[in-house]
PDB file of N, CA and C in Angstrom:
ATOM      1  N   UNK A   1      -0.071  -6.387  24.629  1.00  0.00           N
ATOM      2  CA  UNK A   1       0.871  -6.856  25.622  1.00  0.00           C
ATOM      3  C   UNK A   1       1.895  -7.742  24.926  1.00  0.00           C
ATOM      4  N   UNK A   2       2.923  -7.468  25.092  1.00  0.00           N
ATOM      5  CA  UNK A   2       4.421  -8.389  24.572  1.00  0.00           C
ATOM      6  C   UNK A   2       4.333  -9.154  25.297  1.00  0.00           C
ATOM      7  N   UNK A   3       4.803 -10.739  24.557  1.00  0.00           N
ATOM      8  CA  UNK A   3       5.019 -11.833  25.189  1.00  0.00           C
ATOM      9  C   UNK A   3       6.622 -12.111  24.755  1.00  0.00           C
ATOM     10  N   UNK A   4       7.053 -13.012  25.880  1.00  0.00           N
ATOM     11  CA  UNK A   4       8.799 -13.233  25.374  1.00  0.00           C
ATOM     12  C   UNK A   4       8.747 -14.870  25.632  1.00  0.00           C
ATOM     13  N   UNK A   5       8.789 -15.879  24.353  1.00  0.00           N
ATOM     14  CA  UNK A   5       8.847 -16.684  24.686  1.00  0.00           C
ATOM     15  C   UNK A   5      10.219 -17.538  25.463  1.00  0.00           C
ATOM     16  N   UNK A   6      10.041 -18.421  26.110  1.00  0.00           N
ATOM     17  CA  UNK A   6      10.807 -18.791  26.817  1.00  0.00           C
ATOM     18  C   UNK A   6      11.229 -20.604  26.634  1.00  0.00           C
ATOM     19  N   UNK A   7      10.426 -20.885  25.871  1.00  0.00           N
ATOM     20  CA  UNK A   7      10.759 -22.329  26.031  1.00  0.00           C
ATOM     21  C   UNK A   7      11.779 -22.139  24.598  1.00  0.00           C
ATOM     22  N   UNK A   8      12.334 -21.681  23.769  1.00  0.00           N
ATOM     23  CA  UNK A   8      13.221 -21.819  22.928  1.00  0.00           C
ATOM     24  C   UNK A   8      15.034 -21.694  23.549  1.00  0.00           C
ATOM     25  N   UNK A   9      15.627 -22.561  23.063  1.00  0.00           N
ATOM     26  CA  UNK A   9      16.983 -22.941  23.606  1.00  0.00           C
ATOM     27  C   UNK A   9      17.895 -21.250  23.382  1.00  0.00           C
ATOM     28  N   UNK A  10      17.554 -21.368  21.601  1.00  0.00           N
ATOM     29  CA  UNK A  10      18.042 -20.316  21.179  1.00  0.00           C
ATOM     30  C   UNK A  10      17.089 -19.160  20.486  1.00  0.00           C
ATOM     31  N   UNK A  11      17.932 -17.969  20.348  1.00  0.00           N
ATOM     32  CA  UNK A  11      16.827 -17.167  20.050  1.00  0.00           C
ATOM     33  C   UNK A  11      17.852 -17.027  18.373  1.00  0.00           C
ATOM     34  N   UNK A  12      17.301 -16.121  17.488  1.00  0.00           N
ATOM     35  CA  UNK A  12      17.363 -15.753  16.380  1.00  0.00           C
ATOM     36  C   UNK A  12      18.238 -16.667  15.379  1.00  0.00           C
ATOM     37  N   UNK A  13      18.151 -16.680  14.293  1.00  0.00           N
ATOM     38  CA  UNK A  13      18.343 -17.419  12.882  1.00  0.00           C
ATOM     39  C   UNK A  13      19.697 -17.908  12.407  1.00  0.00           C
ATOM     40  N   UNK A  14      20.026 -19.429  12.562  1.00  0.00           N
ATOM     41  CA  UNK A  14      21.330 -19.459  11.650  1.00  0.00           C
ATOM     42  C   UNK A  14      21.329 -20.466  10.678  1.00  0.00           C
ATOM     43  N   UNK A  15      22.299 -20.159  10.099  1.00  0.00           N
ATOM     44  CA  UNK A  15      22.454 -20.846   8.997  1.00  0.00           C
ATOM     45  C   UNK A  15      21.900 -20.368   7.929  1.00  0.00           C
ATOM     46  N   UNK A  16      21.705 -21.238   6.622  1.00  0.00           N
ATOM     47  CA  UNK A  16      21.589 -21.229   5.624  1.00  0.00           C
ATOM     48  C   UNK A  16      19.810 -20.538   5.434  1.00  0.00           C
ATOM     49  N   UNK A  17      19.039 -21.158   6.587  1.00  0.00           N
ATOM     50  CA  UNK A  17      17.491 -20.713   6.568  1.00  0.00           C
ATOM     51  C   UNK A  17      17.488 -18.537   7.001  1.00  0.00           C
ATOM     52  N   UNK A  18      18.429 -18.819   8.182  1.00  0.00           N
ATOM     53  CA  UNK A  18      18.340 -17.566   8.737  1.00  0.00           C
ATOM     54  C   UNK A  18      19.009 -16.549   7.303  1.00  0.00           C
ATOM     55  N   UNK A  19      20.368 -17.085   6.521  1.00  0.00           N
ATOM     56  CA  UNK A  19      20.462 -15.880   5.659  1.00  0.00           C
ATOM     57  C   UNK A  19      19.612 -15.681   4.579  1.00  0.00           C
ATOM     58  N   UNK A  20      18.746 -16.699   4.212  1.00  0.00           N
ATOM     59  CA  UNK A  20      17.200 -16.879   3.134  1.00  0.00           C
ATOM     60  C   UNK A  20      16.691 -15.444   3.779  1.00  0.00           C
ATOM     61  N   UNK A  21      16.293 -16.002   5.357  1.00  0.00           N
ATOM     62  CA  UNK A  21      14.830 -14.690   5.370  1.00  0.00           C
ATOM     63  C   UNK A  21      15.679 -13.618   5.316  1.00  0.00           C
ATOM     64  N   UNK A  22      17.026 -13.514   6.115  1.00  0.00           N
ATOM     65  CA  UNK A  22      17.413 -11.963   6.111  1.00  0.00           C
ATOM     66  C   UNK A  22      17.731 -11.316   4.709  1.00  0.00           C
ATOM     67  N   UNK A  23      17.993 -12.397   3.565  1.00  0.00           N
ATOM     68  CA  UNK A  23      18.221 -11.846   2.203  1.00  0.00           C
ATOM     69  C   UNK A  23      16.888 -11.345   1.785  1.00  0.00           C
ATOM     70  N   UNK A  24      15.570 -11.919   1.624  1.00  0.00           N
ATOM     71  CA  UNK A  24      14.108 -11.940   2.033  1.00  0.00           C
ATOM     72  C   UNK A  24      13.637 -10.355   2.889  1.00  0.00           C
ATOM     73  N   UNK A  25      13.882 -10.819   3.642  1.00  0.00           N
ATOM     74  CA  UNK A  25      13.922  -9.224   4.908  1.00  0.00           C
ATOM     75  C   UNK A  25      14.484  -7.537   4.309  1.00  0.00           C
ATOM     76  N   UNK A  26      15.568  -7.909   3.717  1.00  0.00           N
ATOM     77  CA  UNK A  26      16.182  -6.848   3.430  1.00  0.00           C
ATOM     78  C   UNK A  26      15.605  -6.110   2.078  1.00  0.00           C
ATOM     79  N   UNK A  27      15.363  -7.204   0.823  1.00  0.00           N
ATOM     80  CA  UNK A  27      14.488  -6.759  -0.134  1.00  0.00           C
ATOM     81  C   UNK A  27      13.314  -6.322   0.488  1.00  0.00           C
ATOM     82  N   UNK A  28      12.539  -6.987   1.417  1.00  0.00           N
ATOM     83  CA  UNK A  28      11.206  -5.765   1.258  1.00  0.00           C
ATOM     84  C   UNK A  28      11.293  -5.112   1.810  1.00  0.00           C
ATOM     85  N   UNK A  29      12.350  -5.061   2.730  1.00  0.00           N
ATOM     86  CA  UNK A  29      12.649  -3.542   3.707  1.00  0.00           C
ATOM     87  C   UNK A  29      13.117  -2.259   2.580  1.00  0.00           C
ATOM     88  N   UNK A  30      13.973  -2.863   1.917  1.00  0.00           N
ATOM     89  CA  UNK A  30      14.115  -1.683   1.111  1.00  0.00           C
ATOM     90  C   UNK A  30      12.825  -1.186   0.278  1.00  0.00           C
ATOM     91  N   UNK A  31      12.089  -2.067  -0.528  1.00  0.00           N
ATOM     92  CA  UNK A  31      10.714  -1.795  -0.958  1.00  0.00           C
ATOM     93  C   UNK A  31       9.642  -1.070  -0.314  1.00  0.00           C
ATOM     94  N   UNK A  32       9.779  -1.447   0.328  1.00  0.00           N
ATOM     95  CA  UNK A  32       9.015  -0.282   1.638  1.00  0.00           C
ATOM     96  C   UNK A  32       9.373   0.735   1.709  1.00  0.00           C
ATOM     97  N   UNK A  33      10.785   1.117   1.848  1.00  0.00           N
ATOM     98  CA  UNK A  33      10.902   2.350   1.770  1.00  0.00           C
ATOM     99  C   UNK A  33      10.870   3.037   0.470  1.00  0.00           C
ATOM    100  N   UNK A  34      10.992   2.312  -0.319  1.00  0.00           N
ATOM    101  CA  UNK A  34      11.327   3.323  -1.518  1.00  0.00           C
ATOM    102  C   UNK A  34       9.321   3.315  -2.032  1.00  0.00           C
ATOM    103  N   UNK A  35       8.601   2.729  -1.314  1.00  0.00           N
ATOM    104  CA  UNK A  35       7.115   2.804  -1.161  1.00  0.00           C
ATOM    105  C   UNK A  35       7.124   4.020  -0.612  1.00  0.00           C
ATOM    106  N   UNK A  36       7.605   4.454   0.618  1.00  0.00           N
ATOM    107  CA  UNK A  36       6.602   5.460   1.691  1.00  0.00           C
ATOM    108  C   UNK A  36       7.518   6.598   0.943  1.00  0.00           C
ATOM    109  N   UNK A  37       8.786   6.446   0.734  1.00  0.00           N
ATOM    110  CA  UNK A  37       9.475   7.978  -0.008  1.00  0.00           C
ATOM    111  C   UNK A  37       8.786   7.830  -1.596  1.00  0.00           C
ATOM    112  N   UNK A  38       8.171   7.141  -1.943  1.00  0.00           N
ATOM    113  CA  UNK A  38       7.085   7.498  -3.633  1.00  0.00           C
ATOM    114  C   UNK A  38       5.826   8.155  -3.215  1.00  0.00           C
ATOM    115  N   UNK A  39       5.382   7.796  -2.057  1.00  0.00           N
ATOM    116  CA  UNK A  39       3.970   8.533  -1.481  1.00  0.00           C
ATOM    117  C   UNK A  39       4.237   9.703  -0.852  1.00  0.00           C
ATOM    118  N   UNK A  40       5.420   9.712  -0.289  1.00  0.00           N
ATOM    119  CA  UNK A  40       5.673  11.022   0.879  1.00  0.00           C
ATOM    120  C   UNK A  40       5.806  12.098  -0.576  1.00  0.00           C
ATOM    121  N   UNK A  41       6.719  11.983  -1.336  1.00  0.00           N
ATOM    122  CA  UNK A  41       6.890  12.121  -2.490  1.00  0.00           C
ATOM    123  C   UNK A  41       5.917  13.325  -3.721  1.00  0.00           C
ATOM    124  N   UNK A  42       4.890  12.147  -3.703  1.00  0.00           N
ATOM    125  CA  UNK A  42       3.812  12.717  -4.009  1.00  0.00           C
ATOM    126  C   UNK A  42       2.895  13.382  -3.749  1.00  0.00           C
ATOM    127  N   UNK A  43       2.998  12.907  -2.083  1.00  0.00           N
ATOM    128  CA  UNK A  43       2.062  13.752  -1.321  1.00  0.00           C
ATOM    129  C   UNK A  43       2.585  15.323  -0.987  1.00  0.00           C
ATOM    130  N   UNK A  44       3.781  15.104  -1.027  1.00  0.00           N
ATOM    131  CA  UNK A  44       4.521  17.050  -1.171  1.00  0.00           C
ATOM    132  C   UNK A  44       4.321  17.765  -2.384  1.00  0.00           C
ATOM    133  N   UNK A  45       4.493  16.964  -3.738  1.00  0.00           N
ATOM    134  CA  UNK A  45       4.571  17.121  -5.014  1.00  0.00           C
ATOM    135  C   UNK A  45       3.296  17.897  -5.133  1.00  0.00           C
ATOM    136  N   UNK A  46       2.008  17.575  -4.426  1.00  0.00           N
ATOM    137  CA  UNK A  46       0.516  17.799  -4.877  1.00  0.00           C
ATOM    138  C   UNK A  46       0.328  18.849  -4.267  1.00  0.00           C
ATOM    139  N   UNK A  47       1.371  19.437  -3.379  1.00  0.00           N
ATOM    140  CA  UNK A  47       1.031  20.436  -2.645  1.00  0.00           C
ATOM    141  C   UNK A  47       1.362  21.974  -3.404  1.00  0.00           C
ATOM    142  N   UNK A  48       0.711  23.084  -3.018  1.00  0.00           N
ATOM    143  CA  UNK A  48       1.003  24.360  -3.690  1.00  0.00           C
ATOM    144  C   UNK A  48       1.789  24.912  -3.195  1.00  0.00           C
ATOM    145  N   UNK A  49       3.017  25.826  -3.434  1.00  0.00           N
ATOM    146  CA  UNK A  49       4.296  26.564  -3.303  1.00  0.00           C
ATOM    147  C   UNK A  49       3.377  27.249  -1.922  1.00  0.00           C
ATOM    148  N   UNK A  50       2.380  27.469  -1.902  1.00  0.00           N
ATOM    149  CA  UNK A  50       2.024  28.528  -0.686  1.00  0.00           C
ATOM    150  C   UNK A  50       1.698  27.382   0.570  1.00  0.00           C
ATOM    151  N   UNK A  51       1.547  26.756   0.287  1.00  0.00           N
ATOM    152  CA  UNK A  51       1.425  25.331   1.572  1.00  0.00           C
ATOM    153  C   UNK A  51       2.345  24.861   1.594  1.00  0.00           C
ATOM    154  N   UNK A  52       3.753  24.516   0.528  1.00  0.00           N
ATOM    155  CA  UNK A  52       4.421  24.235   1.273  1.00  0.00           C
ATOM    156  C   UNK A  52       5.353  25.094   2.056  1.00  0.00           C
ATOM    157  N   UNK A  53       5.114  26.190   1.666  1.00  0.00           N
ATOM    158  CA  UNK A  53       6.018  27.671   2.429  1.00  0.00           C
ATOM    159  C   UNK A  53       5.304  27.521   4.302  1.00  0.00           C
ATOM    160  N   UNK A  54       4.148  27.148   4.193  1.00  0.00           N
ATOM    161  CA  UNK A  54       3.165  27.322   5.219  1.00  0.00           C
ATOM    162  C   UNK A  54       3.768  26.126   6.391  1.00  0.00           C
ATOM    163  N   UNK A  55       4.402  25.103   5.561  1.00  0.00           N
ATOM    164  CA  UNK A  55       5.182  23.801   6.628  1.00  0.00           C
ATOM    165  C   UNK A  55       6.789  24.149   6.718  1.00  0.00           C
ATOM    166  N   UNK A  56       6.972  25.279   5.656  1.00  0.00           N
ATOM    167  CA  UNK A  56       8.484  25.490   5.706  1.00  0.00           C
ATOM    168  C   UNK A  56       9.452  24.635   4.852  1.00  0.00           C
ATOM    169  N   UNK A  57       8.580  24.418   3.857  1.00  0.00           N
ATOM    170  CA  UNK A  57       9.667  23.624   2.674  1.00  0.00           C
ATOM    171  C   UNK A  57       9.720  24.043   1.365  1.00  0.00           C
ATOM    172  N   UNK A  58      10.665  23.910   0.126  1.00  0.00           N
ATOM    173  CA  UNK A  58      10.100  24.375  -0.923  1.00  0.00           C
ATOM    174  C   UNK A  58      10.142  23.271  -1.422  1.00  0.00           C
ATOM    175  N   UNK A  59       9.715  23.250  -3.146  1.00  0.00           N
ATOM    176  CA  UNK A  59       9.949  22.433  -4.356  1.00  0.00           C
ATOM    177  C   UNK A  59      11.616  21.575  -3.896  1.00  0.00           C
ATOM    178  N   UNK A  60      12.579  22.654  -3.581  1.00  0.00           N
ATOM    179  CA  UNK A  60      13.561  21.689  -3.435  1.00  0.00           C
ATOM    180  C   UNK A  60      13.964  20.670  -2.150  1.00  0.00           C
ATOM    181  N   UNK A  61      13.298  20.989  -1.316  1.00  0.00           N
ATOM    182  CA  UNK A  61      13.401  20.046  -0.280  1.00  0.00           C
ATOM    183  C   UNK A  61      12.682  18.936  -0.314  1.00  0.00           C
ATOM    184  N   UNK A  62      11.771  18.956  -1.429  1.00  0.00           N
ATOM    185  CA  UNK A  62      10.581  17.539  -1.049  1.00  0.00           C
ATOM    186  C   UNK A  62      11.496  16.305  -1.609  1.00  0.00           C
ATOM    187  N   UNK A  63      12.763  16.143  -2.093  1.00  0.00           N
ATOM    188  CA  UNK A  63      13.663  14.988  -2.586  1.00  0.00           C
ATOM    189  C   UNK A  63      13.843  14.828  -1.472  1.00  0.00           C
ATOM    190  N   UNK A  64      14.585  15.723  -0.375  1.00  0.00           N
ATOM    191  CA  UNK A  64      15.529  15.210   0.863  1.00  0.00           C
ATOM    192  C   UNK A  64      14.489  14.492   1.622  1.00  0.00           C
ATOM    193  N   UNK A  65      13.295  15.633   1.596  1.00  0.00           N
ATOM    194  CA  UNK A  65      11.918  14.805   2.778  1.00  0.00           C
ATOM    195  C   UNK A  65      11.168  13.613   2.448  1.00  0.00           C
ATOM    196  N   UNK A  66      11.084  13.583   1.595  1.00  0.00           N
ATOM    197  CA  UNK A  66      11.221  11.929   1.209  1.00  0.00           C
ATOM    198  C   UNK A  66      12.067  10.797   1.559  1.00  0.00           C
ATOM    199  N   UNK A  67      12.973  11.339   1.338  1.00  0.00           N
ATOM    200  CA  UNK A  67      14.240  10.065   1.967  1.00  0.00           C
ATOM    201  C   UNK A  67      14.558   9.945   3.118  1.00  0.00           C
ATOM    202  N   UNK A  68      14.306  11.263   4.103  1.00  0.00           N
ATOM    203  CA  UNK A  68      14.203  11.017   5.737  1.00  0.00           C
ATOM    204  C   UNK A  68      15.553  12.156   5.751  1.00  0.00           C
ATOM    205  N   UNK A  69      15.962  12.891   4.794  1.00  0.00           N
ATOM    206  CA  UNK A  69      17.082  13.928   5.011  1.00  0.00           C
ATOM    207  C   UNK A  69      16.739  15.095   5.189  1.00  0.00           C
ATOM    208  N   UNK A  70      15.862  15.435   5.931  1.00  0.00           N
ATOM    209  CA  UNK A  70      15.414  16.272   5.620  1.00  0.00           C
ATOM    210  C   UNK A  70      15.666  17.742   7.001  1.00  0.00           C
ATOM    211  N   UNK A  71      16.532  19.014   6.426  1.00  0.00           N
ATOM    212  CA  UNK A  71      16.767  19.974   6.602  1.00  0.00           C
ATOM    213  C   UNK A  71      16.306  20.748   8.091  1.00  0.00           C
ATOM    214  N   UNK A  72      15.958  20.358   9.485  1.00  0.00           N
ATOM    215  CA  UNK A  72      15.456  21.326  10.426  1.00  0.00           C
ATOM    216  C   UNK A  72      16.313  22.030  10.946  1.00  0.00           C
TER     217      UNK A  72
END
């Protein structure tokens, strides 16, 4: 269940603290992704030309499907 607090004047980050975390925020956001596209990655990579024909991809699509570009 979401809670929305209410006793705060203001809601979200300024100043000098708020651009820390969002500089903060943005590095591991990107890390993350370039995490789940190294696993997605690999996890296509391990697969055989006949499985991946079987999901409808080849050798050359597993770059795009990794990165979220991916071809339907």
């Amino acid at each position: 269940m979401a809670a929305f607090d209410t006793t705060r004047t203001t809601y979200g980050s300024h100043g000098l603290n708020g651009r820390i975390n969002g500089f903060f925020a943005g590095i591991f956001g990107t890390i993350a992704a370039w995490n789940d596209a190294r696993i997605t990655r690999n996890a296509l990579s391990g697969l055989t030309d006949r499985e991946l024909d079987d999901i409808g991809l080849t050798r050359g699509d597993i770059q795009a499907v990794a990165h979220g570009h991916a071809r339907i």
